[in-house]
C-alpha atoms as a PDB file:
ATOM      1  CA  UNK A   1      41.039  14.832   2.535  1.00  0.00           C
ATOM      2  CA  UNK A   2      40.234  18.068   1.056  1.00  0.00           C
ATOM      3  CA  UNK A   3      36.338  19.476   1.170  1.00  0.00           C
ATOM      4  CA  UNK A   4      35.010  21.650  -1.286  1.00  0.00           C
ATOM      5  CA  UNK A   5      33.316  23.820   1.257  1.00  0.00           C
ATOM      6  CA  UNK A   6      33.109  23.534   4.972  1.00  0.00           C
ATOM      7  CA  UNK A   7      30.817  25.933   6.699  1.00  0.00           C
ATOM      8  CA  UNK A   8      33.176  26.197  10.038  1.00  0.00           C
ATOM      9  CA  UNK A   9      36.170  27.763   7.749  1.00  0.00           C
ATOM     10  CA  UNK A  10      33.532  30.654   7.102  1.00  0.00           C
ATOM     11  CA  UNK A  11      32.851  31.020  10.502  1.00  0.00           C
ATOM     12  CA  UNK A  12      36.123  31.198  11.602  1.00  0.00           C
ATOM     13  CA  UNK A  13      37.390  33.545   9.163  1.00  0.00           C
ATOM     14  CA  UNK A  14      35.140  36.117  10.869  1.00  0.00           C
ATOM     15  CA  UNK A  15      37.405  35.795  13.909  1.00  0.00           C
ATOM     16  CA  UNK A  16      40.217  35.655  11.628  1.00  0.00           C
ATOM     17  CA  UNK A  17      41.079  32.201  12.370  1.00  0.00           C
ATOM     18  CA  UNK A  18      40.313  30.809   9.080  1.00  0.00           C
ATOM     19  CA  UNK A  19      43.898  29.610   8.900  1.00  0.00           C
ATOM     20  CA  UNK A  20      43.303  27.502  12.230  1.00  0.00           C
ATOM     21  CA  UNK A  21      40.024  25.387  11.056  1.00  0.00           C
ATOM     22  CA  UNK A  22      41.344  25.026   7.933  1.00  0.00           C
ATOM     23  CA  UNK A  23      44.672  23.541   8.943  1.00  0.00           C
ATOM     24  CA  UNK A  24      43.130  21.322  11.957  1.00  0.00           C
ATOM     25  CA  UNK A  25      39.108  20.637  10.931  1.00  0.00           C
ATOM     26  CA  UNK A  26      38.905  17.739  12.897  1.00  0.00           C
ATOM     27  CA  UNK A  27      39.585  20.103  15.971  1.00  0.00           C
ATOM     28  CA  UNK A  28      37.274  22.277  15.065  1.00  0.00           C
ATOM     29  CA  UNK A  29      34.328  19.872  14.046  1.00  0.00           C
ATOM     30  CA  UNK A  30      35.385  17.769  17.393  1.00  0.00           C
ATOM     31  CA  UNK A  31      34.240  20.541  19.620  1.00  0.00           C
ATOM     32  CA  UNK A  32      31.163  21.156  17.471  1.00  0.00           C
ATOM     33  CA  UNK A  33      30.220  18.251  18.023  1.00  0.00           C
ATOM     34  CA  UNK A  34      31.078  17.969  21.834  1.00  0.00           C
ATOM     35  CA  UNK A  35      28.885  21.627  21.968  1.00  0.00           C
ATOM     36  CA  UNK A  36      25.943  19.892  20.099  1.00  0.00           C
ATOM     37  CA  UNK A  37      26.175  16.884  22.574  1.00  0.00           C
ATOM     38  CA  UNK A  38      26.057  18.918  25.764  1.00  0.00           C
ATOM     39  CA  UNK A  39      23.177  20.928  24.385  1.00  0.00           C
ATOM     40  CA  UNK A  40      21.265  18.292  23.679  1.00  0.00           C
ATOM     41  CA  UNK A  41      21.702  16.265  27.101  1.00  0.00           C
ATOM     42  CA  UNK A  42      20.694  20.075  28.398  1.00  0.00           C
ATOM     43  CA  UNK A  43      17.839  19.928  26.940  1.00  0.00           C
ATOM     44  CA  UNK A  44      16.712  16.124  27.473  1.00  0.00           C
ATOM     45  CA  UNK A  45      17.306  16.445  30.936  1.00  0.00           C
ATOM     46  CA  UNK A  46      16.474  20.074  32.610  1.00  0.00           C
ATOM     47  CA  UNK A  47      12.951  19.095  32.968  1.00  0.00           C
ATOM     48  CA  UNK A  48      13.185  15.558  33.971  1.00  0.00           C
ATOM     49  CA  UNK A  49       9.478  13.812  34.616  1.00  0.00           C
ATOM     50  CA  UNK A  50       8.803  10.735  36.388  1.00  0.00           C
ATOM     51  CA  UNK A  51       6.549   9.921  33.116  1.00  0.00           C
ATOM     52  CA  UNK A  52       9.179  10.380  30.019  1.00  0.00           C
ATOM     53  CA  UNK A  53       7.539  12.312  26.949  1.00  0.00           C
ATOM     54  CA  UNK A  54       9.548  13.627  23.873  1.00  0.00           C
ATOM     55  CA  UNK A  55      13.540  13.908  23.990  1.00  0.00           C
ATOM     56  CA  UNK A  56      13.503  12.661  27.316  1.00  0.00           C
ATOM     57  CA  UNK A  57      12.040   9.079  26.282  1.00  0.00           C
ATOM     58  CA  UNK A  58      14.000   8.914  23.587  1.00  0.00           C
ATOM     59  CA  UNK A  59      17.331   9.109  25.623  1.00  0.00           C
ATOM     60  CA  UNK A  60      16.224   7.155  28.073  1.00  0.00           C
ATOM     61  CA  UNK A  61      15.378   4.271  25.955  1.00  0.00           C
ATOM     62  CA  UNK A  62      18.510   4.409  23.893  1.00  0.00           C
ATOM     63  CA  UNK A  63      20.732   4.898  26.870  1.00  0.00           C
ATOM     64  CA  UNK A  64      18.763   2.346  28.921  1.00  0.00           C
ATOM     65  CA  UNK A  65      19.090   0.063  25.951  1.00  0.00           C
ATOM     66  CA  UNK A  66      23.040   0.569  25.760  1.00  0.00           C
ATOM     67  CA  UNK A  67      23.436  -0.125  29.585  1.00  0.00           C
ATOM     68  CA  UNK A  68      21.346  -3.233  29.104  1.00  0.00           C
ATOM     69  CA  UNK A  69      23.797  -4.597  26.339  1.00  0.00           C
ATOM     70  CA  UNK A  70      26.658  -3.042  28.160  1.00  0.00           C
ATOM     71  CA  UNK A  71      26.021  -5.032  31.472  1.00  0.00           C
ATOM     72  CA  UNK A  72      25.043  -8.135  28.999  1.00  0.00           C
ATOM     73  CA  UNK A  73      28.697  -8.210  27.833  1.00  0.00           C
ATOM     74  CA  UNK A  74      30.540  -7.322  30.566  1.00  0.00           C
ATOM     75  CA  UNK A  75      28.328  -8.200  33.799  1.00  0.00           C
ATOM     76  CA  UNK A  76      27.444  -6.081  36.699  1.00  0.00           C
ATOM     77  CA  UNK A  77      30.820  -5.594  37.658  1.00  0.00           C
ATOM     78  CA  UNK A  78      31.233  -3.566  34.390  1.00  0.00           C
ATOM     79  CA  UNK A  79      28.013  -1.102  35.055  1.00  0.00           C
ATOM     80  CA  UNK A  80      30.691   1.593  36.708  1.00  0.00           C
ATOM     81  CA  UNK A  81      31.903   2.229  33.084  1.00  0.00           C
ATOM     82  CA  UNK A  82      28.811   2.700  31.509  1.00  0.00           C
ATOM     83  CA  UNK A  83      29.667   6.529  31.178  1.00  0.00           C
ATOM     84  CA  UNK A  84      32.600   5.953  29.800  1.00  0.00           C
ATOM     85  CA  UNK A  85      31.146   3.497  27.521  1.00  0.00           C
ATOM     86  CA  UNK A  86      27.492   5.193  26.309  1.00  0.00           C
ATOM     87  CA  UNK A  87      29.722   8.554  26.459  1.00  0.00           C
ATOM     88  CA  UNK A  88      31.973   6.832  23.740  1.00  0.00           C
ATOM     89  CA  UNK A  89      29.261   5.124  21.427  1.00  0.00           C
ATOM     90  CA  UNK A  90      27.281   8.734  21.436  1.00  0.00           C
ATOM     91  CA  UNK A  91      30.627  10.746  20.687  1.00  0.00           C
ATOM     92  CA  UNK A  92      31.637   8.532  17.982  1.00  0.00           C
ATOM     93  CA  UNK A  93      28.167   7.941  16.254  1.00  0.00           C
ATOM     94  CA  UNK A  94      27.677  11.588  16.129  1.00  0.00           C
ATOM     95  CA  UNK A  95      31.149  12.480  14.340  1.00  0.00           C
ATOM     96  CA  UNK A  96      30.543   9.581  11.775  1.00  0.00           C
ATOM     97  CA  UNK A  97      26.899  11.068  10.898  1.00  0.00           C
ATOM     98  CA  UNK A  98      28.553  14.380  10.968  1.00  0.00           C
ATOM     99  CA  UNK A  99      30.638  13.812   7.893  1.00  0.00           C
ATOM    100  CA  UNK A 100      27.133  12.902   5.694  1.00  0.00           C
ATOM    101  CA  UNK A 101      25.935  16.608   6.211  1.00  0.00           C
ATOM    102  CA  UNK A 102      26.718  18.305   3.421  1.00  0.00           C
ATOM    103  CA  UNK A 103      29.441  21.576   4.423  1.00  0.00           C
ATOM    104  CA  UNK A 104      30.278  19.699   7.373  1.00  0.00           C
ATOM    105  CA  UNK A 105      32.964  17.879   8.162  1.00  0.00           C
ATOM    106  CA  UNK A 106      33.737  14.219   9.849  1.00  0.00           C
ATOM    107  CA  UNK A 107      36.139  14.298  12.499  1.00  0.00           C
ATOM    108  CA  UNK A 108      36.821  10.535  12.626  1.00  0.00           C
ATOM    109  CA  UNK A 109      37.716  10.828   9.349  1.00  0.00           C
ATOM    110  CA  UNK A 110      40.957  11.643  10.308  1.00  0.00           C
ATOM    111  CA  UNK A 111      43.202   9.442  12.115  1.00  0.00           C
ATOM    112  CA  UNK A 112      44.523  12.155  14.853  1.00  0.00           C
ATOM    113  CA  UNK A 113      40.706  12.006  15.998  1.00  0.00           C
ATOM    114  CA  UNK A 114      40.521   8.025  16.255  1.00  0.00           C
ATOM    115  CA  UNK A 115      43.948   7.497  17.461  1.00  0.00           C
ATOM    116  CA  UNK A 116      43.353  10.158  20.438  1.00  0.00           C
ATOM    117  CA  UNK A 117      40.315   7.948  21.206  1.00  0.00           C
ATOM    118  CA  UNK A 118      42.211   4.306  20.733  1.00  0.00           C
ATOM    119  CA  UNK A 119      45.135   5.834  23.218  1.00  0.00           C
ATOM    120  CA  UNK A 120      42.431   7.075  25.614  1.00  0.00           C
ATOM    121  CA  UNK A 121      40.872   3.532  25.651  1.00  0.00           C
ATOM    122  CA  UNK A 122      44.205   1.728  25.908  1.00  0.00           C
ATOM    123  CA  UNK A 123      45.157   4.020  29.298  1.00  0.00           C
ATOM    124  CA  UNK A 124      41.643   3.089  30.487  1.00  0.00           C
ATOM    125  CA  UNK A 125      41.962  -0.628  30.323  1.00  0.00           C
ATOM    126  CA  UNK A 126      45.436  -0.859  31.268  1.00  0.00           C
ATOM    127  CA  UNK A 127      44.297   1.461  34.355  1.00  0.00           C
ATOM    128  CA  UNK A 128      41.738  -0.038  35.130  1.00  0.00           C
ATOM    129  CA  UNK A 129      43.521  -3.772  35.509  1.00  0.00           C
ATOM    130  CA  UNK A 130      46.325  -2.397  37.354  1.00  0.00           C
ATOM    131  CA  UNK A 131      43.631  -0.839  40.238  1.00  0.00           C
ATOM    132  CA  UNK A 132      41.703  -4.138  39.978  1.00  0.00           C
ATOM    133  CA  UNK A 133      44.530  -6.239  40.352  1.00  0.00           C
ATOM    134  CA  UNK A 134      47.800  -4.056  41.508  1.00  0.00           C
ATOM    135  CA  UNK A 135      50.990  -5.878  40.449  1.00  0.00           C
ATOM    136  CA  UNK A 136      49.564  -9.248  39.996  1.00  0.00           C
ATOM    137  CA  UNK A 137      48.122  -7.566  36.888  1.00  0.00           C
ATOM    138  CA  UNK A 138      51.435  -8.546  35.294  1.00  0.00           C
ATOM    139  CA  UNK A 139      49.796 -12.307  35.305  1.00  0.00           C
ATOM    140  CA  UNK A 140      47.825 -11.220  32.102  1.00  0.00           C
ATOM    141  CA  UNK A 141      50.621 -10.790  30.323  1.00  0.00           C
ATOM    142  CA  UNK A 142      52.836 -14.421  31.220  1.00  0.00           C
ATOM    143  CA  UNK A 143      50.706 -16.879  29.944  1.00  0.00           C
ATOM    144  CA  UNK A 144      49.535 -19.520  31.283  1.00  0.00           C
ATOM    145  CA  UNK A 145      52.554 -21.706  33.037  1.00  0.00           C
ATOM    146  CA  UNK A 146      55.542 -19.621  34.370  1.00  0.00           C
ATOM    147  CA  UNK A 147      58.454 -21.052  32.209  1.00  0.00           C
ATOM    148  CA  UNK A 148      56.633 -19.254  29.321  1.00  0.00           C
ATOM    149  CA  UNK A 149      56.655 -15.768  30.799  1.00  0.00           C
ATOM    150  CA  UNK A 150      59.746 -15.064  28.572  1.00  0.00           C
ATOM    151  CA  UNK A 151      57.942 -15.483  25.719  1.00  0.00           C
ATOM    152  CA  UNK A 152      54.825 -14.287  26.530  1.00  0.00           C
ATOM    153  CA  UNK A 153      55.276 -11.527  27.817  1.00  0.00           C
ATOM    154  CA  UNK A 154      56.652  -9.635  24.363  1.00  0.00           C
ATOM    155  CA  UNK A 155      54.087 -11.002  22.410  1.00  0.00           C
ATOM    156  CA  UNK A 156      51.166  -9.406  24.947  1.00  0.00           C
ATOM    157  CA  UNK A 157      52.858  -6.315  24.567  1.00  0.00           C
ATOM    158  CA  UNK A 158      52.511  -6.512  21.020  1.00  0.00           C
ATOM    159  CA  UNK A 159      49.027  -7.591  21.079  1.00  0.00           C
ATOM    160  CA  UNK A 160      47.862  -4.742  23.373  1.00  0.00           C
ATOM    161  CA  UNK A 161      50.302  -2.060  21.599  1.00  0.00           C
ATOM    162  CA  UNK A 162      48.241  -3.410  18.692  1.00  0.00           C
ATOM    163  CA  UNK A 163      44.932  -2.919  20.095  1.00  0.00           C
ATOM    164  CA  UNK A 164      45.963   1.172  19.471  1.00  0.00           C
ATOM    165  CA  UNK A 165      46.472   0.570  15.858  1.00  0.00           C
ATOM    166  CA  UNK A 166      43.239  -1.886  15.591  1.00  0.00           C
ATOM    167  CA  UNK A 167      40.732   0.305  17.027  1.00  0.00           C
ATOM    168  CA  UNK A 168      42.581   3.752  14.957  1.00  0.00           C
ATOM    169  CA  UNK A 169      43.127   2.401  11.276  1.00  0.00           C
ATOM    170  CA  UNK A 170      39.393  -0.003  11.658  1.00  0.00           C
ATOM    171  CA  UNK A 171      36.974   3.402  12.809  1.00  0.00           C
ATOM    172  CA  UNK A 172      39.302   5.589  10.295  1.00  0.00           C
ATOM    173  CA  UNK A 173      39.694   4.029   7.376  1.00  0.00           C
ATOM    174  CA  UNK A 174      35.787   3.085   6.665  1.00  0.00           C
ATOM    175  CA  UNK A 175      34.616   6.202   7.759  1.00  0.00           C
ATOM    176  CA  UNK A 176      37.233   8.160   5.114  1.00  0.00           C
ATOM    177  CA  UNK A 177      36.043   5.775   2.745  1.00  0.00           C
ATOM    178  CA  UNK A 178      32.333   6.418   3.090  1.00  0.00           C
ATOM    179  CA  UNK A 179      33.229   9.979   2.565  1.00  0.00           C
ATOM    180  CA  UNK A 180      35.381   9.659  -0.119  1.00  0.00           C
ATOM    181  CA  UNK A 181      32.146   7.637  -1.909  1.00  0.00           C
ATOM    182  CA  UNK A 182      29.806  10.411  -1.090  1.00  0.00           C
ATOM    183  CA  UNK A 183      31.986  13.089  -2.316  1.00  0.00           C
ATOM    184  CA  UNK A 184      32.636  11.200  -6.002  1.00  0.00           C
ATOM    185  CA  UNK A 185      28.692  10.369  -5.930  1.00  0.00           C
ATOM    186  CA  UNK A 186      28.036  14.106  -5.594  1.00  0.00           C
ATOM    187  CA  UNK A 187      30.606  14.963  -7.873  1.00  0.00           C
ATOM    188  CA  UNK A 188      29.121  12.537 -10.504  1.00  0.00           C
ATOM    189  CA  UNK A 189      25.345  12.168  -9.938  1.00  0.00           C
ATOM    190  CA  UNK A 190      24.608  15.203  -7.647  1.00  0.00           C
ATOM    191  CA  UNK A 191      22.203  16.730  -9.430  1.00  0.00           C
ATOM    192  CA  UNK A 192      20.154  13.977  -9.414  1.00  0.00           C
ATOM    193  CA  UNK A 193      19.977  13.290  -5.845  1.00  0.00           C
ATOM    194  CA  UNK A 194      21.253   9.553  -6.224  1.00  0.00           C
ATOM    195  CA  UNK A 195      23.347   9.952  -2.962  1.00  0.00           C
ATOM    196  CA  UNK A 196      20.462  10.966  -1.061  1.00  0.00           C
ATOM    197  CA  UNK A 197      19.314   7.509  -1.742  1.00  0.00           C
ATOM    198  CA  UNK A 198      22.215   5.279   0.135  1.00  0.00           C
ATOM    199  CA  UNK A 199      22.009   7.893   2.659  1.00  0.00           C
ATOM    200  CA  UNK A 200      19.954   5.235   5.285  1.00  0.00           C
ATOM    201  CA  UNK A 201      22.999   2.494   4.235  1.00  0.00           C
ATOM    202  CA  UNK A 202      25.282   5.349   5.211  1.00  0.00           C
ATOM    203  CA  UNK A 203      24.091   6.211   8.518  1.00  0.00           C
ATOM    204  CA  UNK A 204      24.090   2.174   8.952  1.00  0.00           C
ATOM    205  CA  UNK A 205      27.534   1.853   8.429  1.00  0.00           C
ATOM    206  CA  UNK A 206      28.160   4.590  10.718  1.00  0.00           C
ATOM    207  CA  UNK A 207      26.399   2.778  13.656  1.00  0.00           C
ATOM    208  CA  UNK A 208      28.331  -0.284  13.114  1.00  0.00           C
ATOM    209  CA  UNK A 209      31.587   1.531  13.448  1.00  0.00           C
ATOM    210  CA  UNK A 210      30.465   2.980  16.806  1.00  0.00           C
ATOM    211  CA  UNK A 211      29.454  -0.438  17.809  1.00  0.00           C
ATOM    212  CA  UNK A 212      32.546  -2.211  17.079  1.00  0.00           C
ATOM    213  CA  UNK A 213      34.560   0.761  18.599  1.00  0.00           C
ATOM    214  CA  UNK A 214      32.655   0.530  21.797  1.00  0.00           C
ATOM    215  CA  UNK A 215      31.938  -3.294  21.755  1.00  0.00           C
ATOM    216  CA  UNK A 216      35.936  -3.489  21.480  1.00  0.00           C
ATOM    217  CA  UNK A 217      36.359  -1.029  24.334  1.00  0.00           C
ATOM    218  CA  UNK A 218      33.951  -3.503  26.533  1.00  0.00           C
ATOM    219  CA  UNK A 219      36.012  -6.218  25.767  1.00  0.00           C
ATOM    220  CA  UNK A 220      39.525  -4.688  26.719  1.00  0.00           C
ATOM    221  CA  UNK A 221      38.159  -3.104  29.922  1.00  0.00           C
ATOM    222  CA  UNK A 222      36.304  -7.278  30.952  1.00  0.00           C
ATOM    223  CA  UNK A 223      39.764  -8.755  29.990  1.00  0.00           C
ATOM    224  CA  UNK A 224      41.703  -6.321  32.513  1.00  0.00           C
ATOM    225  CA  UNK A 225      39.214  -7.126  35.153  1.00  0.00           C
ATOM    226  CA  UNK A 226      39.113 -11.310  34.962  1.00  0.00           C
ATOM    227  CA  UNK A 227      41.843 -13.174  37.374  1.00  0.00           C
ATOM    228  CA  UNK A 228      44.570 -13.823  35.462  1.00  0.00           C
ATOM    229  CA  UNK A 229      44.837 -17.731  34.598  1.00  0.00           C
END
């Protein structure tokens, strides 16, 4: 999708690698966002207090609130991939909000950015049941009496080769949507500040995509660690 204006290609062409952020802007607006991440979790935590005031309540309630779901889903014997988890949610929920800033750009707007992400997740859970479970993890995949393993076993592989596609084309395509409203909005009623207005149903939508994104990652990751039926 082409922008108007984005603020990074400015930047860049000052290091004359306009060419670069122009040609790959989810890259780009990726590692901007990764930068603003850090910084903030810099700041939130380099003077930690036994009493949390400011940023440092804030995080702590929203990441204390994730956990809290996180463990809710999965149980306790999902609370080692809680950063792997509230790291996801965070990373994705910024680059959806990202897009709404105007000269900015989303980078889960394009599918590279959520496919990346959906293959990441797919080596995680398939990892993660083949450490829990070593080669008996290949029960998951042969239903649940032997003399259907030969059909089984094709259609699993579909279903979790699917999974990639699921978690991609869902977080993509309503996120290039939402932009695609905003820009025609602007376009149309700009100058009247209209899109300002939808702006909180936006940043709702947003969350929600996160959610199901990381909600779906739970999910996968509990599946690979049950026994096998």
């Amino acid at each position: 999708m082409e922008h108007p204006y984005l603020f990074l290609n400015t930047v860049f062409s000052w290091f004359g690698l306009e060419l670069f952020a122009k040609k790959y802007p989810w890259v780009v607006y990726g590692w901007l966002v990764m930068i603003v991440l850090i910084v903030l979790a810099f700041v939130a935590t380099r003077t930690l207090k036994l009493v949390p005031a400011g940023g440092q309540n804030f995080f702590e309630a929203m990441i204390g609130g994730l956990e809290d779901f996180m463990v809710d889903v999965m149980g306790e014997h999902g609370r080692p991939y809680f950063p792997l988890i509230g790291t996801l949610f965070l990373f994705i929920f910024t680059m959806n909000i990202w897009g709404l800033i105007p000269g900015q750009f989303g980078p889960t707007s394009n599918p590279n950015t959520t496919l990346a992400m959906a293959l990441c997740v797919f080596i995680i859970f398939q990892t993660v049941g083949l450490m829990k479970h070593g080669p008996k993890y290949i029960k998951h995949f042969m239903g649940p009496v032997w003399w259907l393993a030969p059909l089984m076993i094709p259609i699993e592989i579909i279903g979790h080769l699917s999974r990639v596609l699921s978690l991609t084309f869902r977080l993509f395509g309503n996120i290039l949507a939402e932009d695609l409203v905003l820009l025609v909005l602007f376009a149309l009623v700009g100058q009247f500040f209209i899109p300002l207005t939808i702006m909180p149903l936006f940043l709702f939508a947003d969350f929600v995509q996160a959610f199901i994104f990381t909600m779906l990652t739970m999910m996968y990751i509990a599946g690979s660690l049950e026994e096998a039926h």
